[in-house]
N, C-alpha and C. Protein backbone atom coordinates (compact mmCIF):
# COMPACT_ATOMS: atom_id res chain seq x y z
N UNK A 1 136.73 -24.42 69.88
CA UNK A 1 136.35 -23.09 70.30
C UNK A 1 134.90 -22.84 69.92
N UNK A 2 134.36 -22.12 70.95
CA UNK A 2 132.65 -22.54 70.47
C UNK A 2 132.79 -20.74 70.66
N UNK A 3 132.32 -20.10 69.25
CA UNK A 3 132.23 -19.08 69.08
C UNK A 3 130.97 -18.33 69.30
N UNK A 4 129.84 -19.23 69.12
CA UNK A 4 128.30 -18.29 69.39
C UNK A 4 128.10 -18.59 70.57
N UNK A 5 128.98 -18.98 71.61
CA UNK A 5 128.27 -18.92 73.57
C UNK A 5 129.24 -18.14 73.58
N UNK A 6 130.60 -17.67 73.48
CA UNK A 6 131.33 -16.38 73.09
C UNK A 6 130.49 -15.29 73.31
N UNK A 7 129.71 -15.36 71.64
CA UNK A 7 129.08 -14.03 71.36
C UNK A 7 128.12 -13.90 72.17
N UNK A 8 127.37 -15.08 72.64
CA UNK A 8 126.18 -14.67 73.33
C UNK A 8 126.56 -13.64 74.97
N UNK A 9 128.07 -14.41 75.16
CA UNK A 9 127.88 -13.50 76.36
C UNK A 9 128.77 -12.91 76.71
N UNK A 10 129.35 -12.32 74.69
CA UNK A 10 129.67 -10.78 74.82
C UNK A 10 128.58 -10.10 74.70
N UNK A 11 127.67 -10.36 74.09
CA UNK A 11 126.19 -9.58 74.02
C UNK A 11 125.31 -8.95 75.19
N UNK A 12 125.79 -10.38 76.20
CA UNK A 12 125.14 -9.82 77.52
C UNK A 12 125.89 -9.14 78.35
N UNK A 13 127.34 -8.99 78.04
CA UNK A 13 128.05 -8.47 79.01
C UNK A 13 128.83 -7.46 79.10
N UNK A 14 129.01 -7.31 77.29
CA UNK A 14 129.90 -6.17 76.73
C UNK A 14 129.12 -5.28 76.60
N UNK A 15 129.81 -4.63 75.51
CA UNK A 15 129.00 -3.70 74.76
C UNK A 15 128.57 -3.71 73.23
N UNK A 16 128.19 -3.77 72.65
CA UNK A 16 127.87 -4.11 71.23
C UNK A 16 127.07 -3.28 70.61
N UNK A 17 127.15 -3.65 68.98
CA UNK A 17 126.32 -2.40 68.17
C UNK A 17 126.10 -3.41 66.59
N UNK A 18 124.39 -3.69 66.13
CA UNK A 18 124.28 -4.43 65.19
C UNK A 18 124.03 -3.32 64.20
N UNK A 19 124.37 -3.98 62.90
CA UNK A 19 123.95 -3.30 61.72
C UNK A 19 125.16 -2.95 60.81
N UNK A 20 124.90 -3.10 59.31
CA UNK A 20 126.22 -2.41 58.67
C UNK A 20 126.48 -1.45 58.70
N UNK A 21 125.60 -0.52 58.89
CA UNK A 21 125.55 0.93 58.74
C UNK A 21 126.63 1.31 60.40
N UNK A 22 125.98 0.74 61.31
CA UNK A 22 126.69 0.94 62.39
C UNK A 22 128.47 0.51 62.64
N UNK A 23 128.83 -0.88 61.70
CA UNK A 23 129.81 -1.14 61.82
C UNK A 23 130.70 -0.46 61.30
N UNK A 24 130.10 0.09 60.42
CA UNK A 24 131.46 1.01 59.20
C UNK A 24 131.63 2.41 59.90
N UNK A 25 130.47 2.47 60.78
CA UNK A 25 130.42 3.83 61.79
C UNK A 25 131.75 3.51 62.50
N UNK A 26 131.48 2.73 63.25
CA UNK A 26 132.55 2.30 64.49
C UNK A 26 133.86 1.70 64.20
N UNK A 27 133.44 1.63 62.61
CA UNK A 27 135.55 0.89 62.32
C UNK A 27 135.99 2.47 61.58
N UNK A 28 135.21 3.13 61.41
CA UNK A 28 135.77 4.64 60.98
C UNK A 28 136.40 5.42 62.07
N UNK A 29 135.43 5.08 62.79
CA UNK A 29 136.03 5.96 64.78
C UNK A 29 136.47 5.45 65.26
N UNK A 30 137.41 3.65 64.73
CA UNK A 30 138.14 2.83 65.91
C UNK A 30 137.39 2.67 66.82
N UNK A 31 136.15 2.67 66.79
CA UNK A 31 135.66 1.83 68.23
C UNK A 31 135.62 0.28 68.71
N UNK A 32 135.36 -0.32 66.97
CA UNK A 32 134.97 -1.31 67.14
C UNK A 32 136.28 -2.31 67.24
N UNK A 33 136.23 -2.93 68.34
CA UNK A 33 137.71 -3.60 68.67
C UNK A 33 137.41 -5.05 67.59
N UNK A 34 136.20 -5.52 67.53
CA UNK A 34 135.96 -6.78 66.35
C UNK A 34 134.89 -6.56 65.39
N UNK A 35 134.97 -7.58 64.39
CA UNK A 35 133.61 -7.13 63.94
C UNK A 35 133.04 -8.23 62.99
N UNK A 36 131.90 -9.09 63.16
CA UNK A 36 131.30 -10.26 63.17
C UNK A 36 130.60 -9.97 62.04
N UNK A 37 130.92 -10.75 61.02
CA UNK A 37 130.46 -10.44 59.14
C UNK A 37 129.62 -11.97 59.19
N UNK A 38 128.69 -11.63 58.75
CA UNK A 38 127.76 -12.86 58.19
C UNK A 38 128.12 -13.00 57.08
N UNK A 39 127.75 -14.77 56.33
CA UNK A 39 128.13 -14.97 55.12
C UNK A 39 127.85 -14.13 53.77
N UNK A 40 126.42 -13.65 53.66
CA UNK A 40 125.95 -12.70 53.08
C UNK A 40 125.98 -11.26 52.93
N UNK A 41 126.40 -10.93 53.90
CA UNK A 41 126.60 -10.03 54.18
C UNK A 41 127.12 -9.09 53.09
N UNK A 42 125.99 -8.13 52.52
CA UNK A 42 126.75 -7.56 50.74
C UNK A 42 127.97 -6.53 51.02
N UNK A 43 128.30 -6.35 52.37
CA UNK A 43 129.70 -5.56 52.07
C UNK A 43 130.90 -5.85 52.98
N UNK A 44 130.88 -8.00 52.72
CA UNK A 44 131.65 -8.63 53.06
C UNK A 44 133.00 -8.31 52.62
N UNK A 45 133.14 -8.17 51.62
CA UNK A 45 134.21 -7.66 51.34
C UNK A 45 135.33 -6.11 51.39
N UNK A 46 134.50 -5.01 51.72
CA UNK A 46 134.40 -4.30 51.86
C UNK A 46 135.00 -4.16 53.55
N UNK A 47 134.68 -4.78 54.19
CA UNK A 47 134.50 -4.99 55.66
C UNK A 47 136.13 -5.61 56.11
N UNK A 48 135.80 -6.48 54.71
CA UNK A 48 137.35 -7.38 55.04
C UNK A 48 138.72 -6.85 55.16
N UNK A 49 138.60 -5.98 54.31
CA UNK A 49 139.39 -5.27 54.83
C UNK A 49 140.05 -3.91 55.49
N UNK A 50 139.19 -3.85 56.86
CA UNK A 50 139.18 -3.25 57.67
C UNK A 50 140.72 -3.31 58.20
N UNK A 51 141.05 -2.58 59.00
CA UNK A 51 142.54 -3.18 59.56
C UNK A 51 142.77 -2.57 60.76
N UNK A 52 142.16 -1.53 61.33
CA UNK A 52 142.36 -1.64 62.16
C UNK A 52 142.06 -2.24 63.86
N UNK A 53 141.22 -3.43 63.30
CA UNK A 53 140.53 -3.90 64.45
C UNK A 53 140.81 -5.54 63.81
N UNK A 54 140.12 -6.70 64.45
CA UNK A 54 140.31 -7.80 63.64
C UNK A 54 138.83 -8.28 63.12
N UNK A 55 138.54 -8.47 62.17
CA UNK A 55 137.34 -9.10 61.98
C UNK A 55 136.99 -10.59 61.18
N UNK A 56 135.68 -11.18 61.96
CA UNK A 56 135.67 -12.26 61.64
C UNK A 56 134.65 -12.75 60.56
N UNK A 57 135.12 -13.56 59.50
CA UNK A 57 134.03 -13.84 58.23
C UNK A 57 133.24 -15.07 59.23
N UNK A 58 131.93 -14.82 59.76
CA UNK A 58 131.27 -15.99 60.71
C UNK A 58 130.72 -16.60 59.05
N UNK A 59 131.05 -18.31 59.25
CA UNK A 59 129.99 -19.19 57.89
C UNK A 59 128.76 -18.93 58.11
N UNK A 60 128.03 -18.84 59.01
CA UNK A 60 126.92 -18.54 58.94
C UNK A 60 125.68 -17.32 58.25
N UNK A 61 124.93 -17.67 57.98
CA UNK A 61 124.20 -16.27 57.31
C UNK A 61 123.79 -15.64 58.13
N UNK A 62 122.51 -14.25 57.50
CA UNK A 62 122.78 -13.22 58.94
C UNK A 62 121.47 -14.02 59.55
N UNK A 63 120.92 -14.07 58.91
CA UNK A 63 120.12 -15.10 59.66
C UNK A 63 120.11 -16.02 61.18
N UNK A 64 121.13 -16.76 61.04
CA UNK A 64 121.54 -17.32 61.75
C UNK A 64 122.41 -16.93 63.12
N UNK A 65 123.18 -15.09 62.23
CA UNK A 65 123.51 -14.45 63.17
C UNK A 65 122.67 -14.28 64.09
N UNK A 66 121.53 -13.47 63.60
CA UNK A 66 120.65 -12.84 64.79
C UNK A 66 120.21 -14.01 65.73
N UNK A 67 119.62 -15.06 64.84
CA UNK A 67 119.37 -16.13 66.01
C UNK A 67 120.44 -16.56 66.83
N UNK A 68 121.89 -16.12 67.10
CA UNK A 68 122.99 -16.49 67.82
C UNK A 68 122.96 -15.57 68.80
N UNK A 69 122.59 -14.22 67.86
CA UNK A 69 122.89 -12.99 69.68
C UNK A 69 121.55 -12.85 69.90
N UNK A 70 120.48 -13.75 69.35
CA UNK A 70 119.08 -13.61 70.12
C UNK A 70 118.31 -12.83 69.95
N UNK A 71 118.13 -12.45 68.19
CA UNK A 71 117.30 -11.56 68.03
C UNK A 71 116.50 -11.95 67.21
N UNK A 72 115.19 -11.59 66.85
CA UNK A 72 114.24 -12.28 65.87
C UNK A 72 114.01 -11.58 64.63
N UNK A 73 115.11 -11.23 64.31
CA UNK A 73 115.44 -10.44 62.90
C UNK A 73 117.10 -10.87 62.64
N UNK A 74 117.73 -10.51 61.37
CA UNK A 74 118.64 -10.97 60.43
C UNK A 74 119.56 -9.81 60.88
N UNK A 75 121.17 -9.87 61.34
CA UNK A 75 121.76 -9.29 61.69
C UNK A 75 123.22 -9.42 60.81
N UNK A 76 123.81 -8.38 59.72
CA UNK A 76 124.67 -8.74 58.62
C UNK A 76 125.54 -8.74 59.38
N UNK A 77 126.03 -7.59 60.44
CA UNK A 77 127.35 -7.47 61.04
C UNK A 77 126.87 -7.02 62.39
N UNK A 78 127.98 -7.92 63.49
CA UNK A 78 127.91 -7.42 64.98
C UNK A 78 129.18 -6.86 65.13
N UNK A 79 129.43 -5.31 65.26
CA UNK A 79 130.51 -4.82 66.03
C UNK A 79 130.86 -5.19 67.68
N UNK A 80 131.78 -5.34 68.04
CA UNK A 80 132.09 -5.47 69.54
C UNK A 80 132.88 -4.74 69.80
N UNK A 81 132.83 -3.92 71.07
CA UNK A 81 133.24 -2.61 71.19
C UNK A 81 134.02 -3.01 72.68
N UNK A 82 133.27 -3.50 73.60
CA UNK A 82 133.80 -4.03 74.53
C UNK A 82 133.18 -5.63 74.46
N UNK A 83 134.19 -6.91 74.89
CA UNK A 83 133.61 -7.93 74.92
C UNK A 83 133.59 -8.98 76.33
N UNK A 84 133.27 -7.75 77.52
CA UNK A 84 133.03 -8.08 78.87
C UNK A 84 133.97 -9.11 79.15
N UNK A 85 133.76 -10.27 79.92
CA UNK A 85 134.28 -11.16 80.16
C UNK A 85 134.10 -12.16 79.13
N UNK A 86 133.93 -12.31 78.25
CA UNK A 86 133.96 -13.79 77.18
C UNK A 86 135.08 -14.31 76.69
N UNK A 87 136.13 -12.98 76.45
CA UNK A 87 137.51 -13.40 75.91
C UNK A 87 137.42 -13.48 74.66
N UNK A 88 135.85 -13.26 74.01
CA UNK A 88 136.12 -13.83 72.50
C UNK A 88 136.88 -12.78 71.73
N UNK A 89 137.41 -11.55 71.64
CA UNK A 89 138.50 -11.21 70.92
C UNK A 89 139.49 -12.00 71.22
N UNK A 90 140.49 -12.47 72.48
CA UNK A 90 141.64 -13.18 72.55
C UNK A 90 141.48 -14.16 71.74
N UNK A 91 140.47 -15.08 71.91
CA UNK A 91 139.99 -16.53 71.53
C UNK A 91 140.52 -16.15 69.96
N UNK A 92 139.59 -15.15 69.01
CA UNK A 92 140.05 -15.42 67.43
C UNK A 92 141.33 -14.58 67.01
N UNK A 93 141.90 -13.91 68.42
CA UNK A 93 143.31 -13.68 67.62
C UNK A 93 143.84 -14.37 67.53
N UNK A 94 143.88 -15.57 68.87
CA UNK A 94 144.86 -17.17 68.20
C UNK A 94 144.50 -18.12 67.34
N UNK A 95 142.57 -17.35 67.02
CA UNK A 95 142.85 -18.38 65.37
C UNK A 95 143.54 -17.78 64.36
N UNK A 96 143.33 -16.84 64.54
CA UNK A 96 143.69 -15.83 62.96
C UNK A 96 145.48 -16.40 62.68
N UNK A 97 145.69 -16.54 64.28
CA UNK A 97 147.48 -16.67 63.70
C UNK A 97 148.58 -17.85 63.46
């Protein structure tokens, strides 16, 4: 399962929202149907357990995030709100289980 061509084109196709500040927004209002935690991410834990949506601990740092959804800055957490055609919510509910 190749998870960052996933994200890349839920990014282009969904709807999405970066930032921690934004994610804890959108798992407070149930918007965020997933939500993409970088390794570093200082409120990895915090995040983890969210419950009402599914979210994923990505190994990667945020670093590496942003360079995945294509941005030239460090991205701790990507909410996905809608994930267009990619499927990548289906895709990690059958890892999770």
């Amino acid at each position: 399962m190749d998870i960052s061509r996933n994200l890349k084109n839920a990014i282009s196709k969904g709807k999405v929202d970066f930032g921690l500040e934004q994610a804890i927004a959108n798992a407070k209002k149930g918007k965020a149907k997933l939500l993409i935690v970088a390794s570093n991410c200082p409120e990895r834990k915090k995040l983890a357990t969210y419950k009402k949506g599914l979210v994923h601990m990505y190994e990667g740092d945020n670093v590496t995030l942003g360079t995945v959804a294509g941005k030239p800055f460090p991205i701790s957490v990507i909410s996905i709100i809608d994930d267009g055609d990619s499927n990548l919510i289906s895709m990690l509910k059958k890892e999770q289980q």
